[in-house]
Protein backbone atom coordinates (compact mmCIF):
# COMPACT_ATOMS: atom_id res chain seq x y z
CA UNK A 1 -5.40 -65.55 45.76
CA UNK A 2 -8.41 -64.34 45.30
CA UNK A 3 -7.49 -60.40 45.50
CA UNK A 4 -4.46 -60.70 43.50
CA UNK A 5 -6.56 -60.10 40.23
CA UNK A 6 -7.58 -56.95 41.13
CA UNK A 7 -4.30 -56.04 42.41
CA UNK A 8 -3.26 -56.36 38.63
CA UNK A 9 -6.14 -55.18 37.26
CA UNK A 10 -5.04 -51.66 39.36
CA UNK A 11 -1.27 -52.23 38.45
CA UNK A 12 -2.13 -52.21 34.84
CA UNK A 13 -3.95 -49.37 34.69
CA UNK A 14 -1.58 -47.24 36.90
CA UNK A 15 1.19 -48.76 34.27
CA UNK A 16 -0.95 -47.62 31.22
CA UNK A 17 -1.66 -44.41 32.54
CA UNK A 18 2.49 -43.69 32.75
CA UNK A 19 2.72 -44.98 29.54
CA UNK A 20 0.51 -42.28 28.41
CA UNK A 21 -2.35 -44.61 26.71
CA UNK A 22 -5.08 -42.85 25.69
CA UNK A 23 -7.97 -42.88 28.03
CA UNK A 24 -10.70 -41.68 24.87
CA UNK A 25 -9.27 -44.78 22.40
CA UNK A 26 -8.55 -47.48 25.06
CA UNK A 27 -8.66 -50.19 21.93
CA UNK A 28 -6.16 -48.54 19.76
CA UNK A 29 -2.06 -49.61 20.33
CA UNK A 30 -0.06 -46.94 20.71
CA UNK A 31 3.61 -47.01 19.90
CA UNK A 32 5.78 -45.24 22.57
CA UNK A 33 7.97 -43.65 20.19
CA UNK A 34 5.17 -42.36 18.36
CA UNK A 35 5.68 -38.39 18.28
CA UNK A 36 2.32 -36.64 20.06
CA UNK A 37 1.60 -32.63 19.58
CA UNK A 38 -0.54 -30.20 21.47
CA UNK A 39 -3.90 -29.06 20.06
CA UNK A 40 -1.87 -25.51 19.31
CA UNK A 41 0.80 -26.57 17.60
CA UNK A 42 -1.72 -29.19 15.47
CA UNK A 43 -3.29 -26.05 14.62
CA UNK A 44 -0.55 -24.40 13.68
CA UNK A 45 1.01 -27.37 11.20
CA UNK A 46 -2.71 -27.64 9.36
CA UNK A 47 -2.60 -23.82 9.07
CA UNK A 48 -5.89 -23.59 11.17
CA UNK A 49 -7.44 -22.33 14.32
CA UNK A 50 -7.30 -24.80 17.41
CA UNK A 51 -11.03 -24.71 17.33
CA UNK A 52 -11.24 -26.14 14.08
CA UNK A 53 -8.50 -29.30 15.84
CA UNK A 54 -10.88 -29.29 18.89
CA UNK A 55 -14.13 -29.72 17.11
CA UNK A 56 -12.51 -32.44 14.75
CA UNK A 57 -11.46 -34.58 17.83
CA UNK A 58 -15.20 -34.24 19.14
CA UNK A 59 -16.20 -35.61 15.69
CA UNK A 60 -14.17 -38.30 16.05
CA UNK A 61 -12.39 -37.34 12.37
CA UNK A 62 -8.98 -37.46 14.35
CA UNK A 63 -8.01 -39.16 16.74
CA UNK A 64 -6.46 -37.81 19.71
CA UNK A 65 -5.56 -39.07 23.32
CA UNK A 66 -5.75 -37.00 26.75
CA UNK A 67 -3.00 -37.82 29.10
CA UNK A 68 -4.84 -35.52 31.66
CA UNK A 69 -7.90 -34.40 31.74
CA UNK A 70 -7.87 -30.81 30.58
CA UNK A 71 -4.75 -31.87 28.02
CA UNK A 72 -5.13 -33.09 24.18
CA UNK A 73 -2.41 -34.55 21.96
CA UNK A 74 -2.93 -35.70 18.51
CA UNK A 75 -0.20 -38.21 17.00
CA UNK A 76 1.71 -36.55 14.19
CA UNK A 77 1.22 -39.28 11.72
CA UNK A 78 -2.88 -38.75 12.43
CA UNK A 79 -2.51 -35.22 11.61
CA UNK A 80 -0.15 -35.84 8.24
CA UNK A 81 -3.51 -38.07 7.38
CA UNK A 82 -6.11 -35.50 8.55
CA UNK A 83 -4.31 -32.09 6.96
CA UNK A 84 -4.19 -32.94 3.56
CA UNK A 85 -8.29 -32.25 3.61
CA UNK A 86 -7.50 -28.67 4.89
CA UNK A 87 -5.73 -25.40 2.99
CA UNK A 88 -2.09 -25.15 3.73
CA UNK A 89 -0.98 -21.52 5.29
CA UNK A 90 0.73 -21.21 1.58
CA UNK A 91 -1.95 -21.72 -0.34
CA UNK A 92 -4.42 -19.79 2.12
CA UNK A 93 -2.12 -16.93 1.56
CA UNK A 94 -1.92 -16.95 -2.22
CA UNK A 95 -6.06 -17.13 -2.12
CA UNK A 96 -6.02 -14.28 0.20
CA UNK A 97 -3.58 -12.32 -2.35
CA UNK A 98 -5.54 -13.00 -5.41
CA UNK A 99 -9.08 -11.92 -3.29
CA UNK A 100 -6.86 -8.30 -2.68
CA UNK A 101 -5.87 -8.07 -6.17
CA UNK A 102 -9.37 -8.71 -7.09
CA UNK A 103 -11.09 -5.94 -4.50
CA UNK A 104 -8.36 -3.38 -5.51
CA UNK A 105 -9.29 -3.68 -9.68
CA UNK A 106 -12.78 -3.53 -8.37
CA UNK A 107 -12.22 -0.08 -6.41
CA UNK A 108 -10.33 0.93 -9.34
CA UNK A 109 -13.24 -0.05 -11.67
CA UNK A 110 -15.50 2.33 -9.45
CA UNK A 111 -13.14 5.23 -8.75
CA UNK A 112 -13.30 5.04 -12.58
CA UNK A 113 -16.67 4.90 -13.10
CA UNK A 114 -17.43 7.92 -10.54
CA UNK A 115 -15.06 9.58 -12.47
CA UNK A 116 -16.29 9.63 -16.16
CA UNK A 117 -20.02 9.90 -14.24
CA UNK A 118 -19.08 13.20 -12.58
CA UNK A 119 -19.15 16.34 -15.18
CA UNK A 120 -16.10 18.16 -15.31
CA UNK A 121 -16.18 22.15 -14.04
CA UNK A 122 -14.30 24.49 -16.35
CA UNK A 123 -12.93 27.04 -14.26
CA UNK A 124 -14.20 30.36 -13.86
CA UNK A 125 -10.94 32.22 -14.97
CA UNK A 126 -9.78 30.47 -17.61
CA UNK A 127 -6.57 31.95 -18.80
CA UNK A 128 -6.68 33.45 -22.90
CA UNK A 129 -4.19 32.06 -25.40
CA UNK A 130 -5.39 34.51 -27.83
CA UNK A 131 -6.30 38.37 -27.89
CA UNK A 132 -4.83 41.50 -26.39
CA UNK A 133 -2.45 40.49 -23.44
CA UNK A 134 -3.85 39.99 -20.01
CA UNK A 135 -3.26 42.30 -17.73
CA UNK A 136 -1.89 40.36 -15.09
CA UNK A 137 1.20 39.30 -17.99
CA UNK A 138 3.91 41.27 -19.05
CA UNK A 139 6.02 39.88 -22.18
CA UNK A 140 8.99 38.35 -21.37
CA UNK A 141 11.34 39.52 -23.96
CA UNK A 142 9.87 43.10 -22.64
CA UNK A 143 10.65 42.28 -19.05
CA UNK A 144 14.00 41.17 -20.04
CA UNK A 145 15.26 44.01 -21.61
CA UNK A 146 13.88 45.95 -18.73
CA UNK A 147 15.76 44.36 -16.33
CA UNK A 148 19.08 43.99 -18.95
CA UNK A 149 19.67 40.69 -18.53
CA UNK A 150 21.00 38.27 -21.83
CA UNK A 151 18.13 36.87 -23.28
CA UNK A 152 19.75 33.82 -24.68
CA UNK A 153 19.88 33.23 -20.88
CA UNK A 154 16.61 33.80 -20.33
CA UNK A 155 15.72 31.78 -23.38
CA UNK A 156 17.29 28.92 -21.99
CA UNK A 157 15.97 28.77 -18.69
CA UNK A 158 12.41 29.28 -20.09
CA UNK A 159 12.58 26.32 -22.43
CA UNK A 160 10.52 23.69 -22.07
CA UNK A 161 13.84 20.85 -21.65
CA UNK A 162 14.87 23.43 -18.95
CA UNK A 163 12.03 25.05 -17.49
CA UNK A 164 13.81 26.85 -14.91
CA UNK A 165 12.08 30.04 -15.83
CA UNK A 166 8.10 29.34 -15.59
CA UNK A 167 6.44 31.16 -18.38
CA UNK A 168 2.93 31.33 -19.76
CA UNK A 169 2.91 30.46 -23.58
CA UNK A 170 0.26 31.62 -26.31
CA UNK A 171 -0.57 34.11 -29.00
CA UNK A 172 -1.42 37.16 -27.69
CA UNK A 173 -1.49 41.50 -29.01
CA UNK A 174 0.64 43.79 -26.51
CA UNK A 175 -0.10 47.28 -26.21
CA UNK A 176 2.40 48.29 -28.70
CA UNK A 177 0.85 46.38 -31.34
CA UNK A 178 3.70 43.61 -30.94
CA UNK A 179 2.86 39.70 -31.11
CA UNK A 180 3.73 38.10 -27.65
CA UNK A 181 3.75 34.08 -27.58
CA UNK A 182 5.98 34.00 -23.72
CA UNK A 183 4.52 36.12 -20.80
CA UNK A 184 5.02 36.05 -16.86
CA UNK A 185 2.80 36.30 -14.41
CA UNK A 186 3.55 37.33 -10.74
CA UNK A 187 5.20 33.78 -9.99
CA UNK A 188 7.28 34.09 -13.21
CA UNK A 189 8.49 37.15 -12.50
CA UNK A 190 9.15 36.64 -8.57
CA UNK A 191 11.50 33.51 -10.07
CA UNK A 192 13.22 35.81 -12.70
CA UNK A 193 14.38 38.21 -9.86
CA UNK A 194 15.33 35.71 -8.13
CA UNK A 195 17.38 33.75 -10.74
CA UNK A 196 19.20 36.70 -12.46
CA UNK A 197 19.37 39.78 -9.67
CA UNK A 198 22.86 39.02 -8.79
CA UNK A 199 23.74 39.31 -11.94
CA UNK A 200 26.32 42.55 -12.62
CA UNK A 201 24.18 43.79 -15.94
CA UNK A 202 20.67 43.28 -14.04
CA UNK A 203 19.12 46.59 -13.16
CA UNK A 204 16.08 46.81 -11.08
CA UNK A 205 12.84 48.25 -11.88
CA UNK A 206 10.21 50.52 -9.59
CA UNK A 207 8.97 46.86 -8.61
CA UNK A 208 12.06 44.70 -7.71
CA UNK A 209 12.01 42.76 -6.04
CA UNK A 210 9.36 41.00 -7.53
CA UNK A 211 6.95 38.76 -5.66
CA UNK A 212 2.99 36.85 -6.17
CA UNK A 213 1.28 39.99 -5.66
CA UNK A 214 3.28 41.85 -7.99
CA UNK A 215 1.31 43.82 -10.21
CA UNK A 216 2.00 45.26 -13.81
């Protein structure tokens, strides 16, 4: 009779440890249908790092059990009570969004800043609007006749809706005396003989066909 209370004593514990009572909170009742999670997936429900679960159970701030000894599980109904102190993964987002926003006006703020700080080059050929034509332009209306092709055509494509024709537009004196306000330049004239050379009027010139290092 006088062993059978330890037999007990040994039965009990053998029974509690199936029944998965925690060894760290031997006091505490524990309800078998209670639903337990890992340390990682605690962590990931509170939106945190399983450090962050693993240094609150050390703190005693929630309670967890250890059904073996290198295993943690935290009851689901202690976590609902312990997450509502920490950021869900929703609102951690949202902060982390509104931080971006906040660095991106801030590099746009600079970028700005450099930019009104730095003085702005002029370039050292600078094309004239004004004066005797440059050499490297020929008049359009010129180079069009040249070349017979219609110059309403021409016209047309070298509007500014259009702009199929690039052309260089200003106030400048031909040779001839005659006022010139549409020129080309090499491009402009490598993209007229190539827009209108198939055409049966167009008649080519010493130059055709035309490219950037065409010369006047």
């Amino acid at each position: 009779m006088g062993q059978r209370p330890r037999i007990d004593a040994i039965w009990c514990c053998n029974f509690s440890g199936r029944m998965g009572v925690s060894r760290q909170c031997p006091s505490r009742k524990e309800d078998v249908r209670m639903e337990y999670v890992t340390v990682m997936e605690a962590a990931r429900r509170c939106g945190v790092s399983d450090k962050t679960i693993r240094r609150a159970i050390h703190k005693g701030t929630l309670p967890a059990r250890s059904p073996q000894s290198n295993r943690s599980e935290i009851a689901v109904s202690d976590l609902e009570r312990f997450a509502p102190g920490l950021e869900s993964p929703e609102s951690r987002i949202a902060a982390l969004e509104r931080r971006v926003q906040v660095l991106e006006q801030q590099v746009l703020d600079l970028l700005n800043r450099l930019e009104a700080a730095t003085p702005r080059r002029s370039s050292r050929r600078t094309e004239r609007l004004t004066g005797s034509l440059p050499r490297n332009l020929v008049a359009l209306l010129a180079f069009v006749r040249l070349h017979c092709v219609p110059e309403t055509k021409v016209l047309t494509h070298a509007s500014r809706d259009m702009a199929l024709l690039p052309v260089k537009r200003g106030e400048w004196i031909d040779h001839d005396g005659t006022v010139v306000k549409e020129a080309l330049d090499a491009k402009g004239r490598k993209v007229f003989y190539q827009l209108y050379c198939e055409l049966p009027s167009f008649t080519r010139c010493g130059q055709c066909p035309h490219g950037y290092l065409d010369t006047v």
